[in-house]
N, C-alpha and C. Protein backbone atom coordinates (compact mmCIF):
# COMPACT_ATOMS: atom_id res chain seq x y z
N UNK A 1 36.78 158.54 -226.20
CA UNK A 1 36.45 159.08 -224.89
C UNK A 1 37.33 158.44 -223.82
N UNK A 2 38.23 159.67 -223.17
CA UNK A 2 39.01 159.25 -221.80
C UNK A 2 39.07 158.98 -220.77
N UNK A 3 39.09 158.10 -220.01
CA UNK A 3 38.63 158.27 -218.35
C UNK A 3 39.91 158.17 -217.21
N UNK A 4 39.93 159.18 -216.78
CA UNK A 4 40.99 159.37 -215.93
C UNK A 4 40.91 158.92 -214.34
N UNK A 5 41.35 157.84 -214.27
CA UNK A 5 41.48 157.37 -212.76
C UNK A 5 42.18 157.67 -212.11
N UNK A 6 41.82 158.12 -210.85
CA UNK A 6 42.70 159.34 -210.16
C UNK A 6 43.89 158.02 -209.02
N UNK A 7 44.76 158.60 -208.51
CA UNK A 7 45.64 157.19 -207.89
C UNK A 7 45.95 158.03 -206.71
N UNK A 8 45.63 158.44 -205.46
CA UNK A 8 46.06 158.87 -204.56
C UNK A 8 46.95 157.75 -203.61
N UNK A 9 48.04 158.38 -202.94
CA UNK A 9 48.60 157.16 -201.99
C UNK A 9 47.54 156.42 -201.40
N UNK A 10 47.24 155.29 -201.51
CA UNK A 10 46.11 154.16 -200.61
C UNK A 10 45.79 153.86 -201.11
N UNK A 11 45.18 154.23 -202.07
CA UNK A 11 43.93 153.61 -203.02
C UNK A 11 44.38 151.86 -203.59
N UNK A 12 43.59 151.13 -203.59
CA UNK A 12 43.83 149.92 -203.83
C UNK A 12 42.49 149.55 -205.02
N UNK A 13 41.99 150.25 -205.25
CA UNK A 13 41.09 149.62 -206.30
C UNK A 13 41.34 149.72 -207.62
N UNK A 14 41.98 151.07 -207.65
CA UNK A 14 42.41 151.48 -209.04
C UNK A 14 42.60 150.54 -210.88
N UNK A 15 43.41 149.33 -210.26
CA UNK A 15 43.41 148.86 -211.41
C UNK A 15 42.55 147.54 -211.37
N UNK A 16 41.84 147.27 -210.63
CA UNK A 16 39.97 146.69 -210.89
C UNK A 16 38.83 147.50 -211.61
N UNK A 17 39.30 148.91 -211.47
CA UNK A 17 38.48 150.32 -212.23
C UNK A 17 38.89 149.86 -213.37
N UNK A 18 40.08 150.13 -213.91
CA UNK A 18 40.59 150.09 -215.38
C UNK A 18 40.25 148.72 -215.88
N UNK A 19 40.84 147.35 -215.41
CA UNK A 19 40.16 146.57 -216.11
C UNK A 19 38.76 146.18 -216.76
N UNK A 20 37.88 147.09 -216.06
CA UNK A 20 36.46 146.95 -216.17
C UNK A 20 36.00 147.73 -217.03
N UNK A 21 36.60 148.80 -217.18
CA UNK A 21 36.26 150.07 -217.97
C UNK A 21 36.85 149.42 -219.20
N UNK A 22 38.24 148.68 -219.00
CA UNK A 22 38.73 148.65 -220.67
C UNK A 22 37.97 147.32 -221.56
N UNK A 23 37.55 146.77 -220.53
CA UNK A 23 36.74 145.21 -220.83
C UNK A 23 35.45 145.71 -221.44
N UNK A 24 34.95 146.52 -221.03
CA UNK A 24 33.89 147.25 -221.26
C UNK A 24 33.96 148.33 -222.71
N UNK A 25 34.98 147.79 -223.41
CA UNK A 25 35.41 148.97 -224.90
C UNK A 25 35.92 150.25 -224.24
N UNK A 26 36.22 150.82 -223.19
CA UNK A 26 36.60 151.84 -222.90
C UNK A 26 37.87 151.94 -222.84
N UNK A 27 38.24 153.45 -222.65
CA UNK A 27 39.73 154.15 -222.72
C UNK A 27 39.74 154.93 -221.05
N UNK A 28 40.74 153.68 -220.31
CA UNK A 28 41.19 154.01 -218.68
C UNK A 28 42.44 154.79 -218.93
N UNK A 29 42.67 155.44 -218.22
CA UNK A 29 44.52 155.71 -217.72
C UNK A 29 44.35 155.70 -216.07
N UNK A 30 45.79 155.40 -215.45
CA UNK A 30 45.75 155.85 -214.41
C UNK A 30 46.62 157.40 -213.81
N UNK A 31 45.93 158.30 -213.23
CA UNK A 31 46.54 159.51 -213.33
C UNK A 31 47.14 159.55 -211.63
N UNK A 32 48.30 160.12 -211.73
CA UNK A 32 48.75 160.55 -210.27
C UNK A 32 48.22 161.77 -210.11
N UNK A 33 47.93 161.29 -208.28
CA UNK A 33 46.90 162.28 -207.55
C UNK A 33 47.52 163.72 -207.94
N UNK A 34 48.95 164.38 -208.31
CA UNK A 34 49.43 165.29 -208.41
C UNK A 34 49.25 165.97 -209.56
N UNK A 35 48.83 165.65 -210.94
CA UNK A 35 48.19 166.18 -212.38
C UNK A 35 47.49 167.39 -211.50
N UNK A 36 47.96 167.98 -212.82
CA UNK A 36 47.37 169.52 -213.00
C UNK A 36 46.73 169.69 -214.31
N UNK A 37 46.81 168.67 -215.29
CA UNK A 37 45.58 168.90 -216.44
C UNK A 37 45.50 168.11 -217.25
N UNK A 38 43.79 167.86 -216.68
CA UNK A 38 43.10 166.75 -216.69
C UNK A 38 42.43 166.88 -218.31
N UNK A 39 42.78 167.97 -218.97
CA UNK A 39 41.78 168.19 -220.43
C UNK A 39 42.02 167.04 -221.27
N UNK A 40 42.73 166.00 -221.27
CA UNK A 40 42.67 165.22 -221.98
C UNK A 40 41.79 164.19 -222.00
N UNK A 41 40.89 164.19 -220.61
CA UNK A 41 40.15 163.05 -220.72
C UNK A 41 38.74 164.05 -220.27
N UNK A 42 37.87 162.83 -220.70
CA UNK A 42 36.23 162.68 -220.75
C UNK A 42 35.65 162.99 -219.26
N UNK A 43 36.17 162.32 -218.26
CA UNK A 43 35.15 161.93 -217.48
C UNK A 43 36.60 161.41 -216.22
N UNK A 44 36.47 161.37 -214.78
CA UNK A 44 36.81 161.06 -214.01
C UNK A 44 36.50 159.92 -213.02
N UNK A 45 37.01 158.53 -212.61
CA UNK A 45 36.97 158.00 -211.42
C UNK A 45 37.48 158.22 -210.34
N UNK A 46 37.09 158.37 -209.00
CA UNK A 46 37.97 158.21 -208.31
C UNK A 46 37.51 156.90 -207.04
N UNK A 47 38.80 156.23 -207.66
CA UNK A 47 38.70 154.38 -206.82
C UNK A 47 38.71 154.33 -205.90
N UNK A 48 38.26 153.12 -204.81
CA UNK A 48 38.59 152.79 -203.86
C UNK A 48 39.44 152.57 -202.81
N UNK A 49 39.69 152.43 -201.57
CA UNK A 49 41.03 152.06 -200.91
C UNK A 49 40.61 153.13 -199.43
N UNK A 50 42.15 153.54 -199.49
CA UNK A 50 42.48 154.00 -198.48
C UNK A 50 43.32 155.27 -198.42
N UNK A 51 42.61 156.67 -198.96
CA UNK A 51 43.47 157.67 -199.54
C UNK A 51 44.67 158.52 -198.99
N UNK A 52 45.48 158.72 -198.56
CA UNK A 52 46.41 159.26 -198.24
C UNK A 52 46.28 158.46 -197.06
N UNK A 53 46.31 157.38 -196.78
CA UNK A 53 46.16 156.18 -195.56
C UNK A 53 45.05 156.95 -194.44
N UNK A 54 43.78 157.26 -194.90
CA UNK A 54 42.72 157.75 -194.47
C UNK A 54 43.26 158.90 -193.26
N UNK A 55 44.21 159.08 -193.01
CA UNK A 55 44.48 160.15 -191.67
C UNK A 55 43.59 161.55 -192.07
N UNK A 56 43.73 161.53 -190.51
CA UNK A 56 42.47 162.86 -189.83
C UNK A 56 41.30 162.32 -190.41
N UNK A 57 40.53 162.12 -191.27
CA UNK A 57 39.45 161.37 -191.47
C UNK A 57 39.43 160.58 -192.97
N UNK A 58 38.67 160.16 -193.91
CA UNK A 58 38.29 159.77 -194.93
C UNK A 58 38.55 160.91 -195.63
N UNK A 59 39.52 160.90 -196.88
CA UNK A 59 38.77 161.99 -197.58
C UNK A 59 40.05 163.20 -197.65
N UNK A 60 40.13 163.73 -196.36
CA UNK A 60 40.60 165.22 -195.53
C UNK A 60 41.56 165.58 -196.70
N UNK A 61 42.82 164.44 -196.45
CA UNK A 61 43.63 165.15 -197.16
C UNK A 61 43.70 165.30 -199.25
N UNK A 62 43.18 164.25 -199.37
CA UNK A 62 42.93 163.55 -200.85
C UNK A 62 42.69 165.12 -201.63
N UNK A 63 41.24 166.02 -200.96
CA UNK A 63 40.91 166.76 -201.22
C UNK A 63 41.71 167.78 -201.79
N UNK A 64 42.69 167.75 -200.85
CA UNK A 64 43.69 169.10 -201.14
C UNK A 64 44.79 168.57 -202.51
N UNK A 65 44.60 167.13 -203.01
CA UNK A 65 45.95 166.85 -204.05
C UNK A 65 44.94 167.90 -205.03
N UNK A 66 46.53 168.11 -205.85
CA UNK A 66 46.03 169.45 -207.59
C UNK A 66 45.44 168.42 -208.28
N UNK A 67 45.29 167.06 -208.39
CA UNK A 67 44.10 167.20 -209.20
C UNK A 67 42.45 167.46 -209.18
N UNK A 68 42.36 167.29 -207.63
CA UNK A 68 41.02 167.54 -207.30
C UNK A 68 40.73 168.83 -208.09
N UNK A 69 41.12 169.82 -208.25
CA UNK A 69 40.90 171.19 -208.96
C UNK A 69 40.21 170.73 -210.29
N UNK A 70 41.17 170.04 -211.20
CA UNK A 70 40.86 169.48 -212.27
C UNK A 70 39.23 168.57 -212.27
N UNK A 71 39.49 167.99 -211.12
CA UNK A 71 37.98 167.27 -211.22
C UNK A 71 36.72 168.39 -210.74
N UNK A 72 36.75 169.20 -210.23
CA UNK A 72 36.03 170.26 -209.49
C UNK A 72 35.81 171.01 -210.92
N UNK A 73 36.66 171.31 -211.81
CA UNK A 73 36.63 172.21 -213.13
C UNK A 73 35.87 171.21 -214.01
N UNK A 74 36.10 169.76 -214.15
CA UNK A 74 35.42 168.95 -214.89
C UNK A 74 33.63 168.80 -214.36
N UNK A 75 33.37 168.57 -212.89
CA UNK A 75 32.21 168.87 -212.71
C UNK A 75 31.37 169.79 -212.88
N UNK A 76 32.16 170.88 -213.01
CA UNK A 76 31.22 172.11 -213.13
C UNK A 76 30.74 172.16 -214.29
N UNK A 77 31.08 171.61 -215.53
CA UNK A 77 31.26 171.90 -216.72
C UNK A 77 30.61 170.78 -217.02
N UNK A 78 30.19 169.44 -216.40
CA UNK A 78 29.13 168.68 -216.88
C UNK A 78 29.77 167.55 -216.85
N UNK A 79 30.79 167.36 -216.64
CA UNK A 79 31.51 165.69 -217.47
C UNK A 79 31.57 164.84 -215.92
N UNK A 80 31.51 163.76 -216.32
CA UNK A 80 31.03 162.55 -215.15
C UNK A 80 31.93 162.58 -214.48
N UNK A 81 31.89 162.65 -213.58
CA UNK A 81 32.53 162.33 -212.15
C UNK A 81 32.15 160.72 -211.05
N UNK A 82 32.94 159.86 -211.04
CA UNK A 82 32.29 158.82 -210.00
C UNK A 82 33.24 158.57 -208.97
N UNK A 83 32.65 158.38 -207.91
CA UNK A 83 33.99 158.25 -206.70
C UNK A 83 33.12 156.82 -206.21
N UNK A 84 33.69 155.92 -205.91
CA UNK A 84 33.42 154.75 -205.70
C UNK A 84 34.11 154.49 -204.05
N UNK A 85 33.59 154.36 -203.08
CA UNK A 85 33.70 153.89 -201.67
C UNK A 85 34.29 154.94 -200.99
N UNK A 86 35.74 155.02 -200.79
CA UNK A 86 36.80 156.15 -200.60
C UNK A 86 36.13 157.27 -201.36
N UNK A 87 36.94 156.83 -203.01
CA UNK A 87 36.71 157.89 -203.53
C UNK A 87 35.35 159.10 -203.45
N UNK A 88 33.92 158.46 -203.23
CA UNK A 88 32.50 159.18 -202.20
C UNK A 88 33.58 159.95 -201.76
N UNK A 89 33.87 159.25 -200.63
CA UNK A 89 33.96 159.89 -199.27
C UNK A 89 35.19 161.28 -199.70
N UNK A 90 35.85 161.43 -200.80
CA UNK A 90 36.79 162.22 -201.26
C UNK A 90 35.85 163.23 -202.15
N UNK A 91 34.64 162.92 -202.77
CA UNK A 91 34.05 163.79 -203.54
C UNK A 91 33.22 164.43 -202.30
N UNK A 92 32.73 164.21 -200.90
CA UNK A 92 31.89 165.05 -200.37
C UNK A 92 32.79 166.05 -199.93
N UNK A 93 34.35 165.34 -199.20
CA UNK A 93 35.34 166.41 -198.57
C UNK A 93 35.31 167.65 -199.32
N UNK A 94 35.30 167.23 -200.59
CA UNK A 94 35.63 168.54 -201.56
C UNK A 94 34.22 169.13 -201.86
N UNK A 95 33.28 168.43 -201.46
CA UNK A 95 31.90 169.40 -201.76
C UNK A 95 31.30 169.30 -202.40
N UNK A 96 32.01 167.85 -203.85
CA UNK A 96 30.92 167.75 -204.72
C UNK A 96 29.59 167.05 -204.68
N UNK A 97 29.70 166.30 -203.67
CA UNK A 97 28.20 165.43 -202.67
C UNK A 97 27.99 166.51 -202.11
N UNK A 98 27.20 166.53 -201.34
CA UNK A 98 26.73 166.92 -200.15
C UNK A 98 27.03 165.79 -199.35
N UNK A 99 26.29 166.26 -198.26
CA UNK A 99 26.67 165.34 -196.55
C UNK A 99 28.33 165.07 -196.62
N UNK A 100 28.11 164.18 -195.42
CA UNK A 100 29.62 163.57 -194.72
C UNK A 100 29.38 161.91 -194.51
N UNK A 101 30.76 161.44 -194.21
CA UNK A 101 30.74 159.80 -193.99
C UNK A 101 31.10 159.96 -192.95
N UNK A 102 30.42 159.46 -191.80
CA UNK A 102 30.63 158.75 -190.59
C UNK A 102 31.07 156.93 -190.04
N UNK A 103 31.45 156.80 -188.89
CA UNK A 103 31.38 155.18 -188.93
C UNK A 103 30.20 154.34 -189.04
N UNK A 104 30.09 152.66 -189.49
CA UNK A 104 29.40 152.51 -189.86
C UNK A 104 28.17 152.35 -188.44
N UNK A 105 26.91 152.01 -188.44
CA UNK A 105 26.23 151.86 -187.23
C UNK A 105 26.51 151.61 -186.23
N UNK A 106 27.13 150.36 -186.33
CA UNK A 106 27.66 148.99 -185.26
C UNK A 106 28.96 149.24 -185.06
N UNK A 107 30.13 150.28 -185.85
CA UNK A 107 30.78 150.33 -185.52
C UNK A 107 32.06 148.97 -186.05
N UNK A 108 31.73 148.75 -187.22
CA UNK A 108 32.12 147.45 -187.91
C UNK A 108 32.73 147.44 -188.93
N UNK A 109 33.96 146.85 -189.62
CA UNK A 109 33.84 147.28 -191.09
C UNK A 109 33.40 146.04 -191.84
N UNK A 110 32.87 146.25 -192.87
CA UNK A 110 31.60 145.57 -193.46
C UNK A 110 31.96 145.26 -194.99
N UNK A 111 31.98 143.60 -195.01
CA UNK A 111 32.84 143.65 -196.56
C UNK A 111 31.86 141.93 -196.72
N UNK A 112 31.13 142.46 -197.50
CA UNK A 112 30.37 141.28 -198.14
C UNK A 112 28.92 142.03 -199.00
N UNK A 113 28.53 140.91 -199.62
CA UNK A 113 27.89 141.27 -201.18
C UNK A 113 26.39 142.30 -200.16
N UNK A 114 25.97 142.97 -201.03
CA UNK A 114 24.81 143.86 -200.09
C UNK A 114 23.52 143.91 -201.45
N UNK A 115 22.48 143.95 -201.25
CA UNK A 115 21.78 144.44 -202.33
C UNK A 115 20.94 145.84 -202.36
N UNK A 116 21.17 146.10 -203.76
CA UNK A 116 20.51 147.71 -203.46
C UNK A 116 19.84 148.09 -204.58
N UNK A 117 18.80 148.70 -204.64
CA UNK A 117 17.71 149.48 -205.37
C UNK A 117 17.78 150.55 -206.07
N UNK A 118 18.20 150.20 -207.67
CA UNK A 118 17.66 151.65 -208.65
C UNK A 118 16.59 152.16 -208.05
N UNK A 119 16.90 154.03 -207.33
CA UNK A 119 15.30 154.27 -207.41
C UNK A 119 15.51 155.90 -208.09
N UNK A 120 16.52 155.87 -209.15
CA UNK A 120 16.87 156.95 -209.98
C UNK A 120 17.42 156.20 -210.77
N UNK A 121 16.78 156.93 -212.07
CA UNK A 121 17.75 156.49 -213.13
C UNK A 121 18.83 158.11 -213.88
N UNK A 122 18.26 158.76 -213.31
CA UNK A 122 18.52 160.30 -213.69
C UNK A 122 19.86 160.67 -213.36
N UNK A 123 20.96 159.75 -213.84
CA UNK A 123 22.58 160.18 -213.25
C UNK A 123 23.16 159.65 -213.66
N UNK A 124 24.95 159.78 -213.92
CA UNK A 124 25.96 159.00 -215.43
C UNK A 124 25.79 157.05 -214.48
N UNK A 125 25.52 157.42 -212.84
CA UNK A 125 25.69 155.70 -212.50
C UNK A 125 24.55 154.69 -212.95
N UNK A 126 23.43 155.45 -213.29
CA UNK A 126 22.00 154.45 -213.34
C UNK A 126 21.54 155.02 -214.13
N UNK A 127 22.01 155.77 -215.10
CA UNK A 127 21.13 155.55 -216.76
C UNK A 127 20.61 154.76 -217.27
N UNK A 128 21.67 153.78 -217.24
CA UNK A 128 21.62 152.32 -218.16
C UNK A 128 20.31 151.69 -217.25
N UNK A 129 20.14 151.66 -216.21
CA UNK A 129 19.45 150.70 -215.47
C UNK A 129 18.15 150.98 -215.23
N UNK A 130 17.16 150.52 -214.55
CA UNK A 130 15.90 150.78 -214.82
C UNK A 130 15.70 150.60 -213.22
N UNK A 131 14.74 151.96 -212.90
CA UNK A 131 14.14 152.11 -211.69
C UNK A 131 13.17 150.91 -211.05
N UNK A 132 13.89 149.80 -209.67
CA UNK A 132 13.17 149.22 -209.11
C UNK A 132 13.89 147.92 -209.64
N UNK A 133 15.36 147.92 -210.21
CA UNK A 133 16.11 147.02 -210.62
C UNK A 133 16.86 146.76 -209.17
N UNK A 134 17.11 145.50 -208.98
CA UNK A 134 17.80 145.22 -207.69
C UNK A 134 18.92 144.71 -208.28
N UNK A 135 20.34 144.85 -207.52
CA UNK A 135 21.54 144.47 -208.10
C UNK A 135 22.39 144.12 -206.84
N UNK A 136 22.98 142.84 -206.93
CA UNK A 136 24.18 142.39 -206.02
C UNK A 136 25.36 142.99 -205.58
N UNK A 137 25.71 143.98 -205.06
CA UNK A 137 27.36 144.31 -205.19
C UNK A 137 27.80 144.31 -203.91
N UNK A 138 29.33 143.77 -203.52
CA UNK A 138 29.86 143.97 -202.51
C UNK A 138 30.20 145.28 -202.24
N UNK A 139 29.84 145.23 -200.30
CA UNK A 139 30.36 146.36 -199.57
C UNK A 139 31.83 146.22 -198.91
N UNK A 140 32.37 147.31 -198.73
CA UNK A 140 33.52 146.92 -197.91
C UNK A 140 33.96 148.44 -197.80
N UNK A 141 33.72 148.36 -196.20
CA UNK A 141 33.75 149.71 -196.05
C UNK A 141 33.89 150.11 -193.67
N UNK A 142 34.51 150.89 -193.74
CA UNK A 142 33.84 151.38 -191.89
C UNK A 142 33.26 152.46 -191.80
N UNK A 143 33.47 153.43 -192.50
CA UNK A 143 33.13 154.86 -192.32
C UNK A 143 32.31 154.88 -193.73
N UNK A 144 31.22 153.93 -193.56
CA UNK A 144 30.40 153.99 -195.45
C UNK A 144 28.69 154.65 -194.46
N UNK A 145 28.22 155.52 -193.72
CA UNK A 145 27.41 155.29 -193.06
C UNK A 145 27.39 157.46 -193.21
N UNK A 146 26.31 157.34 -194.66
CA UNK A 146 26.46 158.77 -195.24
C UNK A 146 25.27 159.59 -194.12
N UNK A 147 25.50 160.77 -194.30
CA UNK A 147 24.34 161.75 -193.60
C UNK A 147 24.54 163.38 -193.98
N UNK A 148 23.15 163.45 -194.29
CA UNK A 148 23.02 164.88 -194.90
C UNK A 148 22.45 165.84 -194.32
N UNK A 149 22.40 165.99 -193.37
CA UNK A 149 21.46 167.71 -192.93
C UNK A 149 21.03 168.45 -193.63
N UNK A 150 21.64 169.04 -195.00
CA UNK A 150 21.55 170.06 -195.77
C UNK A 150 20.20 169.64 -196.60
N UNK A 151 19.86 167.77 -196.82
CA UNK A 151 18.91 167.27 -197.75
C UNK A 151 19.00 167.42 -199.07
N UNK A 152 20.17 167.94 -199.38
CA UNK A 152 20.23 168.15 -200.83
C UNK A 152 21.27 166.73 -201.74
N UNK A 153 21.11 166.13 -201.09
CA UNK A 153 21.94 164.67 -201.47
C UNK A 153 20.36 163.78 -201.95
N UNK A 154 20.69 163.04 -203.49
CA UNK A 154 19.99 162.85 -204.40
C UNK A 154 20.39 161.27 -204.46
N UNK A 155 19.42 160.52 -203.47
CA UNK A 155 19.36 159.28 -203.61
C UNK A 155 19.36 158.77 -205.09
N UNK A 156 20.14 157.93 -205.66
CA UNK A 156 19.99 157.18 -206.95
C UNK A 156 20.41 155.63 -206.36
N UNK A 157 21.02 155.01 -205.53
CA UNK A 157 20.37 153.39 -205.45
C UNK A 157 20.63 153.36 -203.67
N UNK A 158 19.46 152.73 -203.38
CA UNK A 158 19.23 152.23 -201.48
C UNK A 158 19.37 150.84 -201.51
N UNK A 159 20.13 150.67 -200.21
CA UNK A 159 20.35 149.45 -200.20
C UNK A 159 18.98 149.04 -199.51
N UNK A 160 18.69 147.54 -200.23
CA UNK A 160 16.98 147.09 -199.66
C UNK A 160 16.91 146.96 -197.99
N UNK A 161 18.41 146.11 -197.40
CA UNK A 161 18.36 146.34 -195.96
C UNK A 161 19.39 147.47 -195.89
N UNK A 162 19.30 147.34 -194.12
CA UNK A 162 20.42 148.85 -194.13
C UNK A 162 21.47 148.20 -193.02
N UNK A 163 22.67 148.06 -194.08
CA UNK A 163 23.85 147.57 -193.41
C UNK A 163 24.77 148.62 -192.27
N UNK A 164 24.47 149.86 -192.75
CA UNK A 164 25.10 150.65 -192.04
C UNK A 164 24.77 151.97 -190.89
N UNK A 165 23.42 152.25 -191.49
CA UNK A 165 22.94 152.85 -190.93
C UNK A 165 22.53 154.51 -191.91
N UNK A 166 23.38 154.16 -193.39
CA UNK A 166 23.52 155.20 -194.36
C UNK A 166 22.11 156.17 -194.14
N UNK A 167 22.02 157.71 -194.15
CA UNK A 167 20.68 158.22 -194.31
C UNK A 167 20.00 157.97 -195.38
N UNK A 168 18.23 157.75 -195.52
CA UNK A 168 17.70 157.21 -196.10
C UNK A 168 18.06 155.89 -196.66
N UNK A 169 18.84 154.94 -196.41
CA UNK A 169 19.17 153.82 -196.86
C UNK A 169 20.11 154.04 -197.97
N UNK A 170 20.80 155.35 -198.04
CA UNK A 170 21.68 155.39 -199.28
C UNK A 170 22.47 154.49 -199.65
N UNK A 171 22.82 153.94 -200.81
CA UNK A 171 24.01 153.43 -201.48
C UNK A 171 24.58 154.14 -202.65
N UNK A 172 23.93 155.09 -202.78
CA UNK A 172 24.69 155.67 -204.00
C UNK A 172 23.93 157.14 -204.68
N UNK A 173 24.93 158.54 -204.37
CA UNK A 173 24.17 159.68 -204.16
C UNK A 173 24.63 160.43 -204.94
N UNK A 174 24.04 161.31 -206.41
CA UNK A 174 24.53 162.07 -206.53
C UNK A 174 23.96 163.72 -206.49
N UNK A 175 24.97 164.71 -207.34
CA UNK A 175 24.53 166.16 -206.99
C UNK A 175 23.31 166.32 -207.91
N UNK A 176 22.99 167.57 -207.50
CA UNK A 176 21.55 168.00 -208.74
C UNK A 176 21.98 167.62 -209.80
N UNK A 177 22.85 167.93 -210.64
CA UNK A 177 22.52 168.10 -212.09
C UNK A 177 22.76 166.32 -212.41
N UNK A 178 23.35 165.06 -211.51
CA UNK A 178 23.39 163.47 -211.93
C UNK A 178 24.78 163.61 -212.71
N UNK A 179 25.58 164.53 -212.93
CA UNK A 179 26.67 164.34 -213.43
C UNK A 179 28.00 163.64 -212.37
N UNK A 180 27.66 164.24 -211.19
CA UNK A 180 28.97 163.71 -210.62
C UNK A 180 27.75 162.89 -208.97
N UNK A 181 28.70 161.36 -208.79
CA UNK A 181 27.74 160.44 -208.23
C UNK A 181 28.86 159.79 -207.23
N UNK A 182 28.29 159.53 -206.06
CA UNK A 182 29.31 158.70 -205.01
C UNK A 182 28.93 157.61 -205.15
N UNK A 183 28.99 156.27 -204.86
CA UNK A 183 28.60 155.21 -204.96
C UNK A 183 29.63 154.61 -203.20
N UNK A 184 28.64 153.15 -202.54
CA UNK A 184 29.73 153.19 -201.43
C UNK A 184 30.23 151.33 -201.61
N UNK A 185 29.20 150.58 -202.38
CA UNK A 185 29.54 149.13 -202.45
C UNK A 185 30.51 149.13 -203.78
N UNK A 186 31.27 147.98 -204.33
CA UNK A 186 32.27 148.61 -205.12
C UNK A 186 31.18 147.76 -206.75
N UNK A 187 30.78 148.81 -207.72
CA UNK A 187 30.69 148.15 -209.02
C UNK A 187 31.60 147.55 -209.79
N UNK A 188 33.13 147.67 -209.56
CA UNK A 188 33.82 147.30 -210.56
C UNK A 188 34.59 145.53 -209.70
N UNK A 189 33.98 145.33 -208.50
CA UNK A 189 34.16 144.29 -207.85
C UNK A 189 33.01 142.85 -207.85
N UNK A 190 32.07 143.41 -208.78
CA UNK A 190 30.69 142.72 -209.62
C UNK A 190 30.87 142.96 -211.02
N UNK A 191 31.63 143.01 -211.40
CA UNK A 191 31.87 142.57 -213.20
C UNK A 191 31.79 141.33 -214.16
N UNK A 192 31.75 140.23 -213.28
CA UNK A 192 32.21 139.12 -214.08
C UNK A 192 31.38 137.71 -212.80
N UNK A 193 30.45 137.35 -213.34
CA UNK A 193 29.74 136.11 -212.38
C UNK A 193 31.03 135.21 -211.67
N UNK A 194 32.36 135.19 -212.11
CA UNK A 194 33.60 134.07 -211.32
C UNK A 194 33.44 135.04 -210.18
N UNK A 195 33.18 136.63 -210.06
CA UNK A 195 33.78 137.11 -208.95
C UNK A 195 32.46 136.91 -207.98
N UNK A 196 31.38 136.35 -208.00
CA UNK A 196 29.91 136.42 -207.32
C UNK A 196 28.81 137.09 -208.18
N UNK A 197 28.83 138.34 -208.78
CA UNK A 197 28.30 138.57 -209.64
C UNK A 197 28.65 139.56 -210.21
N UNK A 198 27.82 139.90 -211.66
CA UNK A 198 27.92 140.53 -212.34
C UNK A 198 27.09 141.82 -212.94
N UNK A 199 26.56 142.51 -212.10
CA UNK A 199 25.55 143.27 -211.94
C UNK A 199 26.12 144.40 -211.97
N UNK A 200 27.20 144.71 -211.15
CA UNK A 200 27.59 146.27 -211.14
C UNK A 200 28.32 146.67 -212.82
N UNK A 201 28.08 145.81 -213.56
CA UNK A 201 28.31 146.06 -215.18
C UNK A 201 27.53 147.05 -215.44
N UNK A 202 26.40 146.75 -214.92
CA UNK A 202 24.99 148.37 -215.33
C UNK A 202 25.78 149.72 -215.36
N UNK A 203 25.99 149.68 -214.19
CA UNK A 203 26.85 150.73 -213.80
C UNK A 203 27.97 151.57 -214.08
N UNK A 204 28.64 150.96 -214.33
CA UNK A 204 30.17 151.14 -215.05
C UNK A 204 29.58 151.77 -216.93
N UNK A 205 29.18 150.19 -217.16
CA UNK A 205 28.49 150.75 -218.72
C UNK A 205 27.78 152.17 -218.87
N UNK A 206 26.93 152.51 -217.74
CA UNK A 206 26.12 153.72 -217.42
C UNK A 206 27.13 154.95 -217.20
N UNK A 207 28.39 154.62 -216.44
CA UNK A 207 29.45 155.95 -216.54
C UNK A 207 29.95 156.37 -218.05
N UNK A 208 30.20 154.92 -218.70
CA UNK A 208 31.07 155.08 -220.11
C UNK A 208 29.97 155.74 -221.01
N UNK A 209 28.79 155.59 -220.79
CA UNK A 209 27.85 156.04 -221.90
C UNK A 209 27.42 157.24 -221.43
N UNK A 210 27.58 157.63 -220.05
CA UNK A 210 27.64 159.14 -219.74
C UNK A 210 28.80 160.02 -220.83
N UNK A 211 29.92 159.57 -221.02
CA UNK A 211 30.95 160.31 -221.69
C UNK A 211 30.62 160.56 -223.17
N UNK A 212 29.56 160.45 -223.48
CA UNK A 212 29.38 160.37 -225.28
C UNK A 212 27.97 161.46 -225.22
N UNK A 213 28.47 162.63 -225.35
CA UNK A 213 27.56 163.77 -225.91
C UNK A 213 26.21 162.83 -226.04
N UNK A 214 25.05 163.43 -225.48
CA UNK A 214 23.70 163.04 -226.08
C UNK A 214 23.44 163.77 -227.30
C-alpha cells in the first residue's frame, strides 16, 4: 500500500510526513504538485507549510495544481485522503471539507504543543484511537481558525482549550463518509518522545491502516 505525498511550492513538512509513515512500515513517495496519475498509490497526504507561498489566501491556488483532480477522483472512490495544517486548508479550497480557514482569533500565529480530544473515532485519522483519548500535538499555524455555516463539517478531535477560536473547538474535521480528514496541529511533528511527544503516532498509524481493505 502507497501513499502519495503531494509537494506543492511551500510546503515544508513533506519529508517529516514520509519519515513517519516509512518508520511506521509504510510505503511514502513524494509526488510533484503537477502529476496527473495518481493510480499507483493507496491513499493521499497533503503536508504542511506554505502552498504556492499562501498568496490570495491559504489554499486558493494549490487547488487548481492537476493533481488535486487525482485526489478529488481518489476521494470519491473511498481511499484516504489527509491534509494536515496547509494541506486542511487546501482540501476545503477544493471542497473536500466543508467550511473555510480564517485568521486565528487574536490574530497571532500560534506554534506550540496544544491538546485535543478524540470525540470520533469514525474516520482513516482516529480509528486507531479511542473516543475521549487526549493527545499532545503541536500547533503552528495563523489562518488555523476553521468555520462552517453549511454544519456539515464532522468534528473528529477538539482541542480541550480553544487556541484559536476554531468552530466548535475543532482540531480535526472530516467529510461524511471519514475517508478524507483535515487535521490543523501537525501529527507527524509528535512521533517520537525526543521531539516532546509521541502521540500523534495514533494518527498516522490510523491513516496507514485506513489503506488496507477491511
Amino acid at each position: 500500500m502507497r501513499t502519495a505525498v503531494i509537494v506543492f511550492p511551500g510546503v515544508n513538512c513533506e519529508h517529516d510526513v514520509v519519515e513517519v509513515v516509512r518508520s511506521l512500515g509504510g510505503d511514502a513517495d513524494l509526488v510533484w504538485h503537477r502529476e496527473t496519475d495518481l493510480s499507483d498509490f493507496d491513499g493521499v497526504i497533503l503536508p504542511g507549510g506554505f502552498a504556492h507561498g499562501d498568496a490570495l489566501r491559504t489554499g486558493a491556488i494549490a487547488r487548481f495544481s492537476p493533481a488535486m483532480a487525482e485526489v478529488t477522483r481518489m476521494a470519491a472512490r473511498g481511499a484516504p485522503v489527509l491534509g494536515i495544517c496547509n494541506g486542511w486548508q487546501v482540501l476545503c479550497e477544493t471542497g473536500l471539507i466543508p467550511g473555510a480557514h480564517i485568521p486565528n482569533r487574536d490574530l497571532s500565529f500560534i506554534c506550540r504543543f496544544v491538546d485535543v480530544e478524540v470525540v470520533d473515532t469514525a474516520s482513516i485519522l482516529t480509528r486507531n484511537a479511542e473516543v475521549g483519548q487526549r493527545l499532545r500535538i503541536p500547533l503552528n499555524s495563523y489562518e488555523g481558525n476553521w468555520v462552517d455555516p453549511s454544519g456539515e463539517g464532522r468534528v473528529v478531535l477538539r482541542y480541550v482549550d480553544d487556541p484559536n477560536g476554531s468552530q466548535d473547538r475543532a482540531a480535526a474535521v472530516s467529510d461524511a463518509g471519514g475517508n478524507v480528514v483535515g487535521v490543523m496541529p501537525h501529527p507527524e511533528r509528535a512521533s517520537d518522545p525526543l521531539l516532546g511527544s509521541g502521540d500523534g503516532l495514533v494518527l498516522i498509524e490510523s491513516f496507514l491502516h485506513s489503506l488496507i481493505p477491511a
